[in-house]
C-alpha atoms as a PDB file:
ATOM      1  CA  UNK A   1       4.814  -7.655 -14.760  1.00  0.00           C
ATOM      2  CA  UNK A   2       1.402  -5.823 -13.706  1.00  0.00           C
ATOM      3  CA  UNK A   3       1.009  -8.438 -10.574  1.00  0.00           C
ATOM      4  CA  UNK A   4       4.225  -7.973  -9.622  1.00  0.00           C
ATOM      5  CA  UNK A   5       4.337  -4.402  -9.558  1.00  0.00           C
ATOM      6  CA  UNK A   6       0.936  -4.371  -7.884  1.00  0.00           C
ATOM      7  CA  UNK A   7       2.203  -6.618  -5.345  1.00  0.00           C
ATOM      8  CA  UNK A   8       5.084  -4.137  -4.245  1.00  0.00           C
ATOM      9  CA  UNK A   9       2.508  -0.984  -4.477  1.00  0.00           C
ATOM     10  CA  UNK A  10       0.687  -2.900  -1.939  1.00  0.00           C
ATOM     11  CA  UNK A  11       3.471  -3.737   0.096  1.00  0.00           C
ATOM     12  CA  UNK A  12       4.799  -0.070  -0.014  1.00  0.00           C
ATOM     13  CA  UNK A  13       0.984   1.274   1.110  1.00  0.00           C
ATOM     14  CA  UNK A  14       0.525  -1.245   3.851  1.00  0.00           C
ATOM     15  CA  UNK A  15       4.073   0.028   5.177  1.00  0.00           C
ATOM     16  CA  UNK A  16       2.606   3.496   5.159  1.00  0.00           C
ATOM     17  CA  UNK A  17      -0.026   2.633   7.199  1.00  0.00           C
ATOM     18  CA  UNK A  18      -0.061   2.438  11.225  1.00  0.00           C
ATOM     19  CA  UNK A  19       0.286  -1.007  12.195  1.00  0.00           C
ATOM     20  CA  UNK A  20      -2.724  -2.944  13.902  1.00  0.00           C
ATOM     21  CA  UNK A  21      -2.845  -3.350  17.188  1.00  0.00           C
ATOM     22  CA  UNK A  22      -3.471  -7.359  17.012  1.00  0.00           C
ATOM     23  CA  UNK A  23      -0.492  -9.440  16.007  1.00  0.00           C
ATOM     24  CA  UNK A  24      -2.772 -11.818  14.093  1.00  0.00           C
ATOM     25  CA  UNK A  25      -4.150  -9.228  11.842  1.00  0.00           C
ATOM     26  CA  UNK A  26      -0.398  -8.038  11.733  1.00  0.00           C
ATOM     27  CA  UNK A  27       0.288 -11.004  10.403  1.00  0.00           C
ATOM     28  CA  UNK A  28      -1.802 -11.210   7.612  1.00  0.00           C
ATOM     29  CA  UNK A  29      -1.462  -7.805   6.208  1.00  0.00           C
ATOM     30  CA  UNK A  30       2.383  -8.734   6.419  1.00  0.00           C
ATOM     31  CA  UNK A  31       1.891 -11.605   3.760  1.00  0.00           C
ATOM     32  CA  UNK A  32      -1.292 -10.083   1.724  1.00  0.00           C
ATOM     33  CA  UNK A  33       1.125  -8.388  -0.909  1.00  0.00           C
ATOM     34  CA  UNK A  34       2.139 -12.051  -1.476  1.00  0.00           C
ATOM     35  CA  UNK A  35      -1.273 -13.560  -1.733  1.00  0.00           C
ATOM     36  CA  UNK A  36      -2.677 -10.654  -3.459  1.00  0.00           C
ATOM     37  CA  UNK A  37       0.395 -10.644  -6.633  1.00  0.00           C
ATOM     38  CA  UNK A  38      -0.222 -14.458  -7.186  1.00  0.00           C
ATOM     39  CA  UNK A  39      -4.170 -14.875  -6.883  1.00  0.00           C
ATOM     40  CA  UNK A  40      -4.525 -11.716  -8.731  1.00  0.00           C
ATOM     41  CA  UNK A  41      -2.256 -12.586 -11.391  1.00  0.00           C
ATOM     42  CA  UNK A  42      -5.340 -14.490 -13.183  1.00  0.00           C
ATOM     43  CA  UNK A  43      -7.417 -11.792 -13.285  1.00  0.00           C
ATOM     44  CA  UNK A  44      -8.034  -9.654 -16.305  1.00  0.00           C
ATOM     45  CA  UNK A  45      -4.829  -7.279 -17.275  1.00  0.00           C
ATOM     46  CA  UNK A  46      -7.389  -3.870 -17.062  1.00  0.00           C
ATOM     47  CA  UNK A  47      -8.464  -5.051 -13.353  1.00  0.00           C
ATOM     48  CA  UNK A  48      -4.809  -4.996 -12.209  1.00  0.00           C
ATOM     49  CA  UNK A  49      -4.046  -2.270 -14.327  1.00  0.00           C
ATOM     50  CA  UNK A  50      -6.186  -0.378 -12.604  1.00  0.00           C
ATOM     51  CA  UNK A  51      -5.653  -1.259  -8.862  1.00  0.00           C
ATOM     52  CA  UNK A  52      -1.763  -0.820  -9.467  1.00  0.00           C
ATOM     53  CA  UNK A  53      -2.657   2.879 -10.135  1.00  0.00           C
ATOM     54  CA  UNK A  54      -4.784   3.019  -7.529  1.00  0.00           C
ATOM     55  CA  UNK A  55      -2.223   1.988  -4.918  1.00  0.00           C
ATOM     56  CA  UNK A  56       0.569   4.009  -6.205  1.00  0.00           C
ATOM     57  CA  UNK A  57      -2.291   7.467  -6.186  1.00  0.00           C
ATOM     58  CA  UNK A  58      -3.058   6.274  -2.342  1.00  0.00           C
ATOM     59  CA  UNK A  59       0.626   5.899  -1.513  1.00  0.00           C
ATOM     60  CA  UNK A  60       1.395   9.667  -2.994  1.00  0.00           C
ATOM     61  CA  UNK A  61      -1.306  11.052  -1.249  1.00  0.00           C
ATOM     62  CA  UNK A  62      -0.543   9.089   2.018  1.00  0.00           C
ATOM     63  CA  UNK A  63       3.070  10.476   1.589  1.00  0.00           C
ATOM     64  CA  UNK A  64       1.633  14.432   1.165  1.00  0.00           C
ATOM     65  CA  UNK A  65      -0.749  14.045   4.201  1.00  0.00           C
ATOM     66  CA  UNK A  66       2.239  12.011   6.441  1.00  0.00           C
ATOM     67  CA  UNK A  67       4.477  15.083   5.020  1.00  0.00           C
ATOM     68  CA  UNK A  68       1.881  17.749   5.960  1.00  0.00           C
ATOM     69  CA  UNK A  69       1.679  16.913   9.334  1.00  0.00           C
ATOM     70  CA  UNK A  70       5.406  16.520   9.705  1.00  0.00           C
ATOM     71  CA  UNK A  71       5.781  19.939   8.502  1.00  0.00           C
ATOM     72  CA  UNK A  72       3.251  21.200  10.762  1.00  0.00           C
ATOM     73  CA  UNK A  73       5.083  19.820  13.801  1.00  0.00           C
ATOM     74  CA  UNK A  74       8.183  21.406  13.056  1.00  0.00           C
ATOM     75  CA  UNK A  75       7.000  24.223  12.525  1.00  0.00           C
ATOM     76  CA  UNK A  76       5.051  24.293  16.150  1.00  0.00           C
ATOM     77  CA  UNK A  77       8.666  23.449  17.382  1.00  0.00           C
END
């Protein structure tokens, strides 16, 4: 369940992020969630333990800058 989980924490921080400019690289980070959930699947349970939290603490504090700034426009007007 770990690797799954990780995979959608990754999918749900790479939607966060401003897309890249080159389609290639578009791509790719479109399908890494998928690459990522089954190679690191055979990795030891701690390692994606770990890097599952680590997404979901980068997507909160992606979602309180993203909200900050939001905030801060409307507020400007």
């Amino acid at each position: 369940i770990w690797p799954i989980l990780m995979g959608v924490t990754i999918f749900i921080q790479m939607s966060l992020t401003p897309p890249p400019p080159d389609p290639v690289q578009a791509k790719i980070f479109k399908y890494m969630p998928v690459m990522f959930t089954f190679l690191l699947a055979t990795f030891p349970a701690g390692l994606v333990v770990y890097w599952t939290w680590n997404n979901i603490l980068t997507i909160a504090q992606q979602w309180y800058i993203m909200r900050g700034v939001r905030l801060e426009k409307q507020a400007r007007g």
